[in-house]
PDB file of N, CA and C in Angstrom:
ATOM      1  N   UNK A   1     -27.694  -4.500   9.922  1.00  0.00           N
ATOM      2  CA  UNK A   1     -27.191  -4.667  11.248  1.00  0.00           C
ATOM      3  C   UNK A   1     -25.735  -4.187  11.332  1.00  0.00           C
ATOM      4  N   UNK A   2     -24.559  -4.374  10.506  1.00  0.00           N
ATOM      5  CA  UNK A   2     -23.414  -3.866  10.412  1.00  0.00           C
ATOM      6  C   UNK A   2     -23.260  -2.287  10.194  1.00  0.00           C
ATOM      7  N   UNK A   3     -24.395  -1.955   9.329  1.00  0.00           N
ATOM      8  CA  UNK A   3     -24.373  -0.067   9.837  1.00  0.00           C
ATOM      9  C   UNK A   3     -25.028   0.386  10.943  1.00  0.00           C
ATOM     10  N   UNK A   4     -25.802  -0.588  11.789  1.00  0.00           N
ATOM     11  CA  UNK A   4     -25.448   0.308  13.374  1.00  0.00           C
ATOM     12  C   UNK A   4     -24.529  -0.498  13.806  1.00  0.00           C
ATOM     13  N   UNK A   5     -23.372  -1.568  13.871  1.00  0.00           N
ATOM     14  CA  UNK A   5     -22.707  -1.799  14.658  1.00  0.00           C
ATOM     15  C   UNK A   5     -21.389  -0.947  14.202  1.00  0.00           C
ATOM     16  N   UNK A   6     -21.475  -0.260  13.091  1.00  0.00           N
ATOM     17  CA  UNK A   6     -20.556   0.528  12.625  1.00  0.00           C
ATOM     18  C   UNK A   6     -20.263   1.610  13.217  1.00  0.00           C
ATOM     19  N   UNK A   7     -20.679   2.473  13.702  1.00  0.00           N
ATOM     20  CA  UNK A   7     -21.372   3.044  14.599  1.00  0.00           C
ATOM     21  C   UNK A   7     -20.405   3.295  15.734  1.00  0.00           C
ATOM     22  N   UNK A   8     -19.950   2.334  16.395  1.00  0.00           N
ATOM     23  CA  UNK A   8     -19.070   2.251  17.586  1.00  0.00           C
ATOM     24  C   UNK A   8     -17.500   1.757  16.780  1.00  0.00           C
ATOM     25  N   UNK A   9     -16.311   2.966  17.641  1.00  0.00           N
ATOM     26  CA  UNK A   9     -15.374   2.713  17.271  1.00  0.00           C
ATOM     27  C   UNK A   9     -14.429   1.750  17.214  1.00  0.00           C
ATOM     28  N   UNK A  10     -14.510   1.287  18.327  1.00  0.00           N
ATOM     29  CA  UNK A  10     -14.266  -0.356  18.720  1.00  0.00           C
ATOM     30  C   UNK A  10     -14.252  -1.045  17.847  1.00  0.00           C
ATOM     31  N   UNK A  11     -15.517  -1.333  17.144  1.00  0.00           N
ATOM     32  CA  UNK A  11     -15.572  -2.511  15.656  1.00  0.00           C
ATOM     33  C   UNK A  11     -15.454  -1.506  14.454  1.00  0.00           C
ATOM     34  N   UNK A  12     -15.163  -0.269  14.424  1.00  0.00           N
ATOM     35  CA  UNK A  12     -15.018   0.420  13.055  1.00  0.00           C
ATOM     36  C   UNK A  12     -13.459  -0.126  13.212  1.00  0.00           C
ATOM     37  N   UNK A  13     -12.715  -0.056  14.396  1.00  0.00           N
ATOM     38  CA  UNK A  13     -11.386  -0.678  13.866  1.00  0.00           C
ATOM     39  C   UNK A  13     -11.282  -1.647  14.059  1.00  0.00           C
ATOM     40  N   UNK A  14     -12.193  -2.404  14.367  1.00  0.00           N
ATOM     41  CA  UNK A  14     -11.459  -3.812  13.965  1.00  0.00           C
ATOM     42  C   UNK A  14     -11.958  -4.289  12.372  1.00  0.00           C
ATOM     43  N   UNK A  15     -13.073  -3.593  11.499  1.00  0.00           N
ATOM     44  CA  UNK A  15     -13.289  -3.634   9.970  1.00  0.00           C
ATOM     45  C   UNK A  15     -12.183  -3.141   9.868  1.00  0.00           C
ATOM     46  N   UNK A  16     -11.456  -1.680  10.437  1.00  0.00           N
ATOM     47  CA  UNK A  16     -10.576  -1.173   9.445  1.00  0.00           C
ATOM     48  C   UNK A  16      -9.367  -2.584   9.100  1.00  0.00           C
ATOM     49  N   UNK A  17      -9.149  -3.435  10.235  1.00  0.00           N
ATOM     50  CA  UNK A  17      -8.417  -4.331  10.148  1.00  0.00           C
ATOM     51  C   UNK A  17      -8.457  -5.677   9.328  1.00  0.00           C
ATOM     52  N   UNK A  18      -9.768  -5.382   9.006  1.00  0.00           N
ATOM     53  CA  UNK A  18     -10.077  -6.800   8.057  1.00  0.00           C
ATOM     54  C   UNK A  18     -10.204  -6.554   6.614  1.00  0.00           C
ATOM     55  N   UNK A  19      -9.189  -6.133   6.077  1.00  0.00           N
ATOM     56  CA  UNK A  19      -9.045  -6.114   4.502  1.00  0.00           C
ATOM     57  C   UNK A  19      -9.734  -6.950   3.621  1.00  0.00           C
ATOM     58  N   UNK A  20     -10.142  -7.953   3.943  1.00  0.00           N
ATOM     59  CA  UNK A  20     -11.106  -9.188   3.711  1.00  0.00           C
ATOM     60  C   UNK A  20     -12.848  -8.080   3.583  1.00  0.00           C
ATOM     61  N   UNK A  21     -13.259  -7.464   4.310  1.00  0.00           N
ATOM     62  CA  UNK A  21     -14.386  -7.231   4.770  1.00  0.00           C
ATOM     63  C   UNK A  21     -14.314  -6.103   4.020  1.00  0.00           C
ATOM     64  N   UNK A  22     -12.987  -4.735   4.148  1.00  0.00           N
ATOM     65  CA  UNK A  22     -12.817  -3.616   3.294  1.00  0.00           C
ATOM     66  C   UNK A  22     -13.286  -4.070   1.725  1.00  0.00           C
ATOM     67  N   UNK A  23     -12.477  -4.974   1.564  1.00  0.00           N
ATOM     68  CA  UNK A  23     -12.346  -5.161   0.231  1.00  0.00           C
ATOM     69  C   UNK A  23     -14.217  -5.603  -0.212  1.00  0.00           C
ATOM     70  N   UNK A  24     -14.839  -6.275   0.480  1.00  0.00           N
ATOM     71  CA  UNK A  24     -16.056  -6.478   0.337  1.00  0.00           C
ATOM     72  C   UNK A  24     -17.248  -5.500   0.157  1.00  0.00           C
ATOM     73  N   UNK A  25     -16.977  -4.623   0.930  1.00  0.00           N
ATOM     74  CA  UNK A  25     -17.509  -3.510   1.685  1.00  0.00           C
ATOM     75  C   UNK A  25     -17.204  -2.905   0.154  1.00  0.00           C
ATOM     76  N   UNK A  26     -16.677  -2.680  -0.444  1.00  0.00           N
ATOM     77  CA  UNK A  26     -15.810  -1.696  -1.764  1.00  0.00           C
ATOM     78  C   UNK A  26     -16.645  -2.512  -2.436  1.00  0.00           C
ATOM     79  N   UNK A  27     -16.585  -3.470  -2.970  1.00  0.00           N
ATOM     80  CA  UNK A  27     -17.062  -4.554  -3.838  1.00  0.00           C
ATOM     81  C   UNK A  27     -19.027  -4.581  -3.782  1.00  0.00           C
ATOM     82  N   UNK A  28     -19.134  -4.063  -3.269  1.00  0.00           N
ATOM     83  CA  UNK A  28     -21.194  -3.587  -2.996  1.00  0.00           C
ATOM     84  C   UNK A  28     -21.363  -2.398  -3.166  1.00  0.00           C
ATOM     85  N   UNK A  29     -20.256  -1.913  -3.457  1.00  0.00           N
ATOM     86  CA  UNK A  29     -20.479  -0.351  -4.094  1.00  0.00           C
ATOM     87  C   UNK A  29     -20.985  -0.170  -5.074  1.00  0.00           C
ATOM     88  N   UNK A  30     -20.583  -1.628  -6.158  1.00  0.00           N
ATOM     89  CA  UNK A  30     -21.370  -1.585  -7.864  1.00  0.00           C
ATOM     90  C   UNK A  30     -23.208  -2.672  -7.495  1.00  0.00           C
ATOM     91  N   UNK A  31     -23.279  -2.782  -6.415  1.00  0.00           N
ATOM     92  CA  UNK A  31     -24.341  -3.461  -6.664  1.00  0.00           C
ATOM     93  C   UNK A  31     -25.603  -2.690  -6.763  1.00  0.00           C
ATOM     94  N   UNK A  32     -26.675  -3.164  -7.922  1.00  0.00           N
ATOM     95  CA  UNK A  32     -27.922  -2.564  -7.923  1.00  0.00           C
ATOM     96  C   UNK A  32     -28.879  -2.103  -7.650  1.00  0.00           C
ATOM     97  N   UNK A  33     -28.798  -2.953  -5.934  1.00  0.00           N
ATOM     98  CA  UNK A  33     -30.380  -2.973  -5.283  1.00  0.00           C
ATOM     99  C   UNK A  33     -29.912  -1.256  -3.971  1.00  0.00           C
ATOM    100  N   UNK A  34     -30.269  -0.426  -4.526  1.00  0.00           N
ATOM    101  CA  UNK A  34     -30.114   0.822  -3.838  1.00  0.00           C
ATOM    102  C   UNK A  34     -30.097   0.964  -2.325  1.00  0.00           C
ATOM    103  N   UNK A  35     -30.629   0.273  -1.448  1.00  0.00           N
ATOM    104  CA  UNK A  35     -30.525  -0.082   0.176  1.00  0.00           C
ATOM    105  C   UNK A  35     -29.122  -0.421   0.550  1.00  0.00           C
ATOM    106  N   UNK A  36     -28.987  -1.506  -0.633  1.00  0.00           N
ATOM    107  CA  UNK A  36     -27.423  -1.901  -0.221  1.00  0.00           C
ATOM    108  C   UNK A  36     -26.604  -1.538  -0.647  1.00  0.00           C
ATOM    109  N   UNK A  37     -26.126  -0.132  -1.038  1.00  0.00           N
ATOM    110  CA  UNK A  37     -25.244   0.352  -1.556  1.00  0.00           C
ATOM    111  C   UNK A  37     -25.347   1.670  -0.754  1.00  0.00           C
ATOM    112  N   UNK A  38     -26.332   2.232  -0.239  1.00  0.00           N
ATOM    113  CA  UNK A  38     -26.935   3.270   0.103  1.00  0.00           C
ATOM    114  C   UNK A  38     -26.001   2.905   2.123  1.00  0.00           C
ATOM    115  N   UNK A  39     -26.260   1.417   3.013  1.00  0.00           N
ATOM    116  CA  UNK A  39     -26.421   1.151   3.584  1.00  0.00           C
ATOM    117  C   UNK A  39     -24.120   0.715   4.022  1.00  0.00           C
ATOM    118  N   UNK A  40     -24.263   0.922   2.577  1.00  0.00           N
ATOM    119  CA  UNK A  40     -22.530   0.094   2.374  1.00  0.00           C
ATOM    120  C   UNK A  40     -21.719   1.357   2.954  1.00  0.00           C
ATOM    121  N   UNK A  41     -22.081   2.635   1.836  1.00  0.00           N
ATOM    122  CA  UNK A  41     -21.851   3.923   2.136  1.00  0.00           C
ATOM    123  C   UNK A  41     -21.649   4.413   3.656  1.00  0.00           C
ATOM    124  N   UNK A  42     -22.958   4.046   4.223  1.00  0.00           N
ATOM    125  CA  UNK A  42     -23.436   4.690   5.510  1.00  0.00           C
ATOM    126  C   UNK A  42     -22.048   4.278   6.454  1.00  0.00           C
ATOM    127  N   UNK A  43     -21.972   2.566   6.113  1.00  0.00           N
ATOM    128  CA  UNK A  43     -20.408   1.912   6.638  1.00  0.00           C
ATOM    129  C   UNK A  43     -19.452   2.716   6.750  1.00  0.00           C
ATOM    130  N   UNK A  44     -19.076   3.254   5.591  1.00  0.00           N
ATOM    131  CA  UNK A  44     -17.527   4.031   4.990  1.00  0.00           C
ATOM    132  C   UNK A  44     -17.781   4.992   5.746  1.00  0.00           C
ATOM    133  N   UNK A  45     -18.942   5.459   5.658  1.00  0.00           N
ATOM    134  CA  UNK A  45     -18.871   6.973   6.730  1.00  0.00           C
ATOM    135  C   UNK A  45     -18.557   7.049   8.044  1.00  0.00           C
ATOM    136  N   UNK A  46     -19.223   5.663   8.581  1.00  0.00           N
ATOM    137  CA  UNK A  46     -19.014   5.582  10.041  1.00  0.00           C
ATOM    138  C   UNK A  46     -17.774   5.306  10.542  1.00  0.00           C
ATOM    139  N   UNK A  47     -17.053   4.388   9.361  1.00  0.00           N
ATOM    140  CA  UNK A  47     -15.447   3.792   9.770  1.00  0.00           C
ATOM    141  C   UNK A  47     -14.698   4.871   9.404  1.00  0.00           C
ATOM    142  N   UNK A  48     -15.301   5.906   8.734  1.00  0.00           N
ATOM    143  CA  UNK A  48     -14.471   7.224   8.371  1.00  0.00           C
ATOM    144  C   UNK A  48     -14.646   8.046   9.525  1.00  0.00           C
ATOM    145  N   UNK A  49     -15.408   8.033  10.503  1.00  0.00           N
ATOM    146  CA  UNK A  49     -15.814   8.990  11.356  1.00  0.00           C
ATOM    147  C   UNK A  49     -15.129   8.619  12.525  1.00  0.00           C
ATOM    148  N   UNK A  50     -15.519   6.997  12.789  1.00  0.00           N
ATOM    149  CA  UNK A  50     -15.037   6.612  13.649  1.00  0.00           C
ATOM    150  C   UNK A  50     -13.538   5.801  14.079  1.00  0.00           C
ATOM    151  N   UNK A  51     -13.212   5.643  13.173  1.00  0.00           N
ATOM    152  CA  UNK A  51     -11.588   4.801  13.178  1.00  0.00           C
ATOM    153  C   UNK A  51     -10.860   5.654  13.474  1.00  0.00           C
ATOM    154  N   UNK A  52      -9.287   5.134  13.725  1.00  0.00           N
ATOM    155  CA  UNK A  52      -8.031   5.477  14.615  1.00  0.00           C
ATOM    156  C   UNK A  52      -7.604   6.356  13.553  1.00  0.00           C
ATOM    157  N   UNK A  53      -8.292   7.833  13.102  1.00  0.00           N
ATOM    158  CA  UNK A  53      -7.648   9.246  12.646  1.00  0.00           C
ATOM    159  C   UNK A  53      -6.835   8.939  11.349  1.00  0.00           C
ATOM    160  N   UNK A  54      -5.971   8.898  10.943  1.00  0.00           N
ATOM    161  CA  UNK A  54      -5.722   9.172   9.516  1.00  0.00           C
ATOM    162  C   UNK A  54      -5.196   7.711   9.182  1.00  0.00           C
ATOM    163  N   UNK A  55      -4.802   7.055   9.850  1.00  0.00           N
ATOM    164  CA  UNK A  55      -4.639   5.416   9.655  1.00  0.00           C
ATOM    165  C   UNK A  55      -6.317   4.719   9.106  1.00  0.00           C
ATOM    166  N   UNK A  56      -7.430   5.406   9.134  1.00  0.00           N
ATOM    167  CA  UNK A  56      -8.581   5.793   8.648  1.00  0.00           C
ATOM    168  C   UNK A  56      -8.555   5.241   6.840  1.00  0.00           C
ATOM    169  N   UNK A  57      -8.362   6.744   6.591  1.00  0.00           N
ATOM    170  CA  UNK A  57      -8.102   7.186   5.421  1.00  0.00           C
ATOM    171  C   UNK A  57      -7.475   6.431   4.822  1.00  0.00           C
ATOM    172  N   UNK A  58      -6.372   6.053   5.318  1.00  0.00           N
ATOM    173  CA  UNK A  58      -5.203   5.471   4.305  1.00  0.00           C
ATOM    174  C   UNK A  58      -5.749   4.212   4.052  1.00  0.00           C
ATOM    175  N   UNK A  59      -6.528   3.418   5.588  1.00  0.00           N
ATOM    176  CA  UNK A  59      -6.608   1.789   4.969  1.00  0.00           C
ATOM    177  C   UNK A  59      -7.750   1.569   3.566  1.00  0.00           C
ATOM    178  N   UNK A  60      -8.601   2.826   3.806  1.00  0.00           N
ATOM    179  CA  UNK A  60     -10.108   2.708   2.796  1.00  0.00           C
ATOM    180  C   UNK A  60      -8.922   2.733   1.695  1.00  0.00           C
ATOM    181  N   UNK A  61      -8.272   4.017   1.383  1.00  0.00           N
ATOM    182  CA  UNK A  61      -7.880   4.372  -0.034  1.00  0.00           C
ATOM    183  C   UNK A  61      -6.687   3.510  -0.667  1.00  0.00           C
ATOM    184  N   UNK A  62      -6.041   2.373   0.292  1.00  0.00           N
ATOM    185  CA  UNK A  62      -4.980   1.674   0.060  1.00  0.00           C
ATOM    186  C   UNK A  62      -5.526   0.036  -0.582  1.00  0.00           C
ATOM    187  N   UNK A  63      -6.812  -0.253  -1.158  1.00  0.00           N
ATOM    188  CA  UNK A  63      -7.058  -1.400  -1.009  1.00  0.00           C
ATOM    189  C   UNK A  63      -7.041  -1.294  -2.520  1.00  0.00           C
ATOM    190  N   UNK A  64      -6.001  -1.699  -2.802  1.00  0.00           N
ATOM    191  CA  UNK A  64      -5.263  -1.806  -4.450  1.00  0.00           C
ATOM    192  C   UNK A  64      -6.459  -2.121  -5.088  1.00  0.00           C
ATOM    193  N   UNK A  65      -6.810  -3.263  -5.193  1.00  0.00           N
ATOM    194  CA  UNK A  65      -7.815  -3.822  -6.188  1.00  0.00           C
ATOM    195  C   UNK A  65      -9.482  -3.797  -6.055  1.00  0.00           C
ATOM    196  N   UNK A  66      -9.646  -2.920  -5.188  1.00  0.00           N
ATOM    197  CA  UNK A  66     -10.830  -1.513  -5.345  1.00  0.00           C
ATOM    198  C   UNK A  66     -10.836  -0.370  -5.263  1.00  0.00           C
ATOM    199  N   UNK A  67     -10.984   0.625  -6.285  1.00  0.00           N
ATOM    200  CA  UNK A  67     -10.723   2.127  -5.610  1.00  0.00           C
ATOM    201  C   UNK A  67     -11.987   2.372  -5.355  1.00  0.00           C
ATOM    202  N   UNK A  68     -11.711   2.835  -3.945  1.00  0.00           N
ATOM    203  CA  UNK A  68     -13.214   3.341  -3.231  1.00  0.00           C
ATOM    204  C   UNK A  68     -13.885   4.780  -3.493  1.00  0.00           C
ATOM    205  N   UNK A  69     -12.739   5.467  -4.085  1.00  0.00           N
ATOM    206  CA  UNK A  69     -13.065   6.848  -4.016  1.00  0.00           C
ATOM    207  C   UNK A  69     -13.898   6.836  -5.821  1.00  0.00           C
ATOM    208  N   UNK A  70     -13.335   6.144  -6.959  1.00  0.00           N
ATOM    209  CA  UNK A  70     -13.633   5.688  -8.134  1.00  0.00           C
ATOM    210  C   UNK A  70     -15.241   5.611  -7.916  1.00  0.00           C
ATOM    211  N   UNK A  71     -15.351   4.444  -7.344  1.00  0.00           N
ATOM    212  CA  UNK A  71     -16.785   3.499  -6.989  1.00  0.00           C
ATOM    213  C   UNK A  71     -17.791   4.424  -6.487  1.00  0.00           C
ATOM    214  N   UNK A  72     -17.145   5.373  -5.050  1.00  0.00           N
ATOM    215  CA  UNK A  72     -17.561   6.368  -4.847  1.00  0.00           C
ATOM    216  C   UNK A  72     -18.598   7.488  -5.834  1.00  0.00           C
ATOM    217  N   UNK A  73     -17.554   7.631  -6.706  1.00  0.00           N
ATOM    218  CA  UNK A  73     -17.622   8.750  -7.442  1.00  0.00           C
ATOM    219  C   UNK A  73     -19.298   8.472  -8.577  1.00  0.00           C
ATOM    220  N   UNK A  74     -19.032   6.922  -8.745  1.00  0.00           N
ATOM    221  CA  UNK A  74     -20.144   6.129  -9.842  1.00  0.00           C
ATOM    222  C   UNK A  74     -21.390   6.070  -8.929  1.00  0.00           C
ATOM    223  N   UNK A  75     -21.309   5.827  -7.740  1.00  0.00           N
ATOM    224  CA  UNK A  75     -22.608   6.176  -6.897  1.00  0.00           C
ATOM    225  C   UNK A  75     -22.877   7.345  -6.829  1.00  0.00           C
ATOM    226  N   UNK A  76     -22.083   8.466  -6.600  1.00  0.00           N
ATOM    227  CA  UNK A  76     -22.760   9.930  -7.123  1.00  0.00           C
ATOM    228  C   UNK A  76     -23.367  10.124  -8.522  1.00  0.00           C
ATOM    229  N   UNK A  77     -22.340   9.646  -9.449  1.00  0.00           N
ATOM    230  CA  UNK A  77     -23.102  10.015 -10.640  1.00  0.00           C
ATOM    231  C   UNK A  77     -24.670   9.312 -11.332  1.00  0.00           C
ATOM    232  N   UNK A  78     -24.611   8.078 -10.247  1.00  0.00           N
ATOM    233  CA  UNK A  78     -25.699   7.011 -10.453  1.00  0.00           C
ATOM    234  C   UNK A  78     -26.774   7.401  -9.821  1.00  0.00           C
ATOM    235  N   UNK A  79     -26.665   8.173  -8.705  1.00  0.00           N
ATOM    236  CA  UNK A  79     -27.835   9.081  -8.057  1.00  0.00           C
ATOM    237  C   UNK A  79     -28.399  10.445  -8.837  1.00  0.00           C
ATOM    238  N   UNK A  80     -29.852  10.021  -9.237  1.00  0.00           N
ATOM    239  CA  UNK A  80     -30.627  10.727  -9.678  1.00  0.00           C
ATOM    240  C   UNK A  80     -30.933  11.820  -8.363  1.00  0.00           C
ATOM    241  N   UNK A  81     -31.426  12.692  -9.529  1.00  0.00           N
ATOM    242  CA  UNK A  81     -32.399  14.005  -8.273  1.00  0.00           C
ATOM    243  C   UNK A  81     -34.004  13.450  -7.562  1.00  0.00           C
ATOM    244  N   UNK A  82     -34.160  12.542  -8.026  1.00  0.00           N
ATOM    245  CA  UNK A  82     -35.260  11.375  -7.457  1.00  0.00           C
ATOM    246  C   UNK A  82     -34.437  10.797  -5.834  1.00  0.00           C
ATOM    247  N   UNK A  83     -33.521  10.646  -5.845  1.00  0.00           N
ATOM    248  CA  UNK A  83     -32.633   9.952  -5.070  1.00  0.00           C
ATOM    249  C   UNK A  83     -31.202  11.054  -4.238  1.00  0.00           C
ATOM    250  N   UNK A  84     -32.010  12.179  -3.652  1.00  0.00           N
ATOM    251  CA  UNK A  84     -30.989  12.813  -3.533  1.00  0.00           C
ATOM    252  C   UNK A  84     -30.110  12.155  -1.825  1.00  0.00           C
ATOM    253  N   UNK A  85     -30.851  11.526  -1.050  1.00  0.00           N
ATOM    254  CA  UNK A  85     -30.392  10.805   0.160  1.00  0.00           C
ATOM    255  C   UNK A  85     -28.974  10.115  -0.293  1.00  0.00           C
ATOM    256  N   UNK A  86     -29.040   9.381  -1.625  1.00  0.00           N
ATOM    257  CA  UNK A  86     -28.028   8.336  -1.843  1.00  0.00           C
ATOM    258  C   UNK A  86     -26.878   9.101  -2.184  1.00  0.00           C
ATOM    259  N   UNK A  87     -27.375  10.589  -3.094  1.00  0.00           N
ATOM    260  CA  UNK A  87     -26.152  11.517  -3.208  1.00  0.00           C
ATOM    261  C   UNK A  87     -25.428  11.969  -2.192  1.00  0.00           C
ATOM    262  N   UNK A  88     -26.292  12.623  -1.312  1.00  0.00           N
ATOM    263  CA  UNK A  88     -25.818  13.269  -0.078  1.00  0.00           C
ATOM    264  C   UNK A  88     -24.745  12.218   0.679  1.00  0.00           C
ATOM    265  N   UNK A  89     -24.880  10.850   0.730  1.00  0.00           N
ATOM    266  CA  UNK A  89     -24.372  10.081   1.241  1.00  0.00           C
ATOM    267  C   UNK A  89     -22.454   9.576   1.149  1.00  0.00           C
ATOM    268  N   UNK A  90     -23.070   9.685  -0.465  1.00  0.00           N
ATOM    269  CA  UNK A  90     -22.261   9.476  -1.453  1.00  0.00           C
ATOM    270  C   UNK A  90     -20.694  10.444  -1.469  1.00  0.00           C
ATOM    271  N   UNK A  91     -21.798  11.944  -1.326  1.00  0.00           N
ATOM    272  CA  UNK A  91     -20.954  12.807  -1.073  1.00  0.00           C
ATOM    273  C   UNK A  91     -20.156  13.501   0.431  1.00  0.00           C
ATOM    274  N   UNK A  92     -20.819  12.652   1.502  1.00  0.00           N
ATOM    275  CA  UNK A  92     -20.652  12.589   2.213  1.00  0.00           C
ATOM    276  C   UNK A  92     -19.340  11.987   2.922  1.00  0.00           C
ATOM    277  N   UNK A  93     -19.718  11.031   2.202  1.00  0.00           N
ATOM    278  CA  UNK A  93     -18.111   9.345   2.454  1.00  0.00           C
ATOM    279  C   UNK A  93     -17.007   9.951   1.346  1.00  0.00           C
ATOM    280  N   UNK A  94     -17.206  10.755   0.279  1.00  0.00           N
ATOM    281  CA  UNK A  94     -15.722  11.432  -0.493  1.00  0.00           C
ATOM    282  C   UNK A  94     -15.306  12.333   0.340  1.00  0.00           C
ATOM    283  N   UNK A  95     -16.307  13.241   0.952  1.00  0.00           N
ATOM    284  CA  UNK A  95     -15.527  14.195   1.255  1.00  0.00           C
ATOM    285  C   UNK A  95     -15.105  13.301   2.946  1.00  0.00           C
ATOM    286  N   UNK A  96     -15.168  13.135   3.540  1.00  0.00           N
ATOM    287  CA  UNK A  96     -14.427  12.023   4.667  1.00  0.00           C
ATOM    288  C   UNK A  96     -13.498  11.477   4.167  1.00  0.00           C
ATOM    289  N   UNK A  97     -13.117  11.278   3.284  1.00  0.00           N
ATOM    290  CA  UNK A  97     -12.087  10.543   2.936  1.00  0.00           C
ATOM    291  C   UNK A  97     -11.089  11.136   2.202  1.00  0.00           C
TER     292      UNK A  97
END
């Protein structure tokens, strides 16, 4: 439900504002069950697409005690060629950011 309410810019900035939720949002990046990591992504993309322009960028990549782009990077390499949706995704939210 939070990746279609992600969706609209309105609440992509008010996540960008909740460092509480960023930091969470970062933190399901290492989790196992592939929907929800796949679904976490889809988030980053939308708050990357849709938030207030380069104040964007900075809040994802400023959240000290997760690097998103890191976490990022382990969901690409964790996506098999079985799984190329989760790559594309993956690679999708780095290069946005």
């Amino acid at each position: 439900m939070i990746s279609n309410l992600s969706r609209h810019s309105t609440i992509c900035n008010y996540f960008l504002d909740d460092t509480t939720f960023l930091r969470t949002l970062c933190c399901v990046l290492d989790h196992n069950l592939r929907d929800l990591v796949f679904y976490s992504v889809g988030i980053i993309i939308n708050i990357s697409l849709h938030g207030k322009g380069e104040k964007t960028a900075n809040k994802l990549l400023s959240i000290t005690d997760s690097n998103v782009l890191e976490k990022l990077v382990d969901v690409l390499k964790d996506s098999n060629l079985e799984d190329m949706d989760l790559a594309r995704v993956a690679a999708k939210a780095l290069h946005n950011l």
